[in-house]
Protein backbone atom coordinates (compact mmCIF):
# COMPACT_ATOMS: atom_id res chain seq x y z
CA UNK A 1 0.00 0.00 0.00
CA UNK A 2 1.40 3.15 -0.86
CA UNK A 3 0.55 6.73 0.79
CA UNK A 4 0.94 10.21 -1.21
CA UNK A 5 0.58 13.68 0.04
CA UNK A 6 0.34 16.60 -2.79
CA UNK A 7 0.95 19.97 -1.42
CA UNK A 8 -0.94 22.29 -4.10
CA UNK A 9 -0.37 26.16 -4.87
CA UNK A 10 -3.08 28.57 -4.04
CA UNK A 11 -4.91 29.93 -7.18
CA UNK A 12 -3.64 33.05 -5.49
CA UNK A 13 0.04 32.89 -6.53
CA UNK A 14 1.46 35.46 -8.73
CA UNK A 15 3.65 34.36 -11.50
CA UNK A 16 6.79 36.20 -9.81
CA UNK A 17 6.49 34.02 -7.02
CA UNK A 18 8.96 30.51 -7.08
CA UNK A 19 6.81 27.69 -7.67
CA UNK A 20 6.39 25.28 -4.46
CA UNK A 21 5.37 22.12 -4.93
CA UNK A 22 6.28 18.98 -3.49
CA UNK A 23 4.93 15.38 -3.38
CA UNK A 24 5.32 13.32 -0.27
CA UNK A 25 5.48 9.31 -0.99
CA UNK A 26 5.38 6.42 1.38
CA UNK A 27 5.61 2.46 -0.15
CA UNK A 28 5.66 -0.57 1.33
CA UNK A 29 6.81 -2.43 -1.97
CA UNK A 30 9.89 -1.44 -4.45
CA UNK A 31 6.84 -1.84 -7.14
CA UNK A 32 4.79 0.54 -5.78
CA UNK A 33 7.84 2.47 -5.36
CA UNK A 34 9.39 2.26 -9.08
CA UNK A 35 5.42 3.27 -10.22
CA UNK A 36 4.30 6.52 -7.56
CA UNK A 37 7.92 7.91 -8.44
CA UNK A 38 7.88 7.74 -11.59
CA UNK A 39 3.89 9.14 -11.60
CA UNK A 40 5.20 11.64 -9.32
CA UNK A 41 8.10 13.11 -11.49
CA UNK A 42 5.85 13.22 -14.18
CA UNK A 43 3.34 15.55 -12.80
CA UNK A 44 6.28 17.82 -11.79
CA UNK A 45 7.89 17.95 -15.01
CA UNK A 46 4.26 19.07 -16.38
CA UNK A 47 4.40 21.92 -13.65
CA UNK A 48 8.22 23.03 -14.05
CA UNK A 49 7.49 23.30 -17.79
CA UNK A 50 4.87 25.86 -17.21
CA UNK A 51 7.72 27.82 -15.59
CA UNK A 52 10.64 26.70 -16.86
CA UNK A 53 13.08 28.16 -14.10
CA UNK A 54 13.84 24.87 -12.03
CA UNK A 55 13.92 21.51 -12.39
CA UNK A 56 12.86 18.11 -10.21
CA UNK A 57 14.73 16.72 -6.90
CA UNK A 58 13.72 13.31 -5.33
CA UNK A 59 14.90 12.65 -2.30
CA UNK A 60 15.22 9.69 0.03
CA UNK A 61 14.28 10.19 3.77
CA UNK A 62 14.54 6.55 4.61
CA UNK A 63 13.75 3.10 3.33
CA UNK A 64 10.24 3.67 1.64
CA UNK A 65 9.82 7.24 2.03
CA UNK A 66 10.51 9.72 -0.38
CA UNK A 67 9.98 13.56 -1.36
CA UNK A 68 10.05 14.33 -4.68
CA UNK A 69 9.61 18.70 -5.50
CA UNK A 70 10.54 21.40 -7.63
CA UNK A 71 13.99 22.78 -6.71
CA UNK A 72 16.02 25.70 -8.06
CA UNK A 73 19.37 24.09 -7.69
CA UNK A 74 18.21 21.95 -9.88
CA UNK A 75 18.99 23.07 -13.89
CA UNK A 76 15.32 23.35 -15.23
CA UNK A 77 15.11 19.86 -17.51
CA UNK A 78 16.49 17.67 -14.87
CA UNK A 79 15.77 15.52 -12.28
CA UNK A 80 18.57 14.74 -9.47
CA UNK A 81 18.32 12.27 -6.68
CA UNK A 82 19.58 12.88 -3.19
CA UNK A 83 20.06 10.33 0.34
CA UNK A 84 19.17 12.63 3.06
CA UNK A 85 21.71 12.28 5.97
């Protein structure tokens, strides 16, 4: 069973402001892990397109839990992985 948590931008947002949006993921099976990241760096390549200013970071928090966002250190039309510490 996996878990996701989408953190969505107010309509509000002007288009000066850095887009925020990250996707929290929680599996219980490298299947379900392999699919909800790779459905989850989709919908953020759709978004960073729009903006075209960063690109996609996925990072892993521990065994079966990851965080996969928008980041500016990351060149806009790549996606970098990261262990945190």
């Amino acid at each position: 069973m996996s878990t996701a948590t989408l953190e969505r931008v107010p309509a509000s947002v002007s288009a000066e402001e850095p887009l925020n949006r990250t996707i929290d993921l929680e599996f219980s099976t490298a299947g379900e892990m392999h699919a909800g990241l790779e459905e989850a760096v989709a919908e953020l390549i759709e978004v960073a397109a729009k903006d075209s200013s960063c690109g996609i970071l996925v990072t892993r928090l521990h065994p079966g839990r990851y965080t996969v966002a928008l980041d500016e250190s990351v060149p806009f039309g790549e996606t970098y992985e990261a262990i945190a510490a």
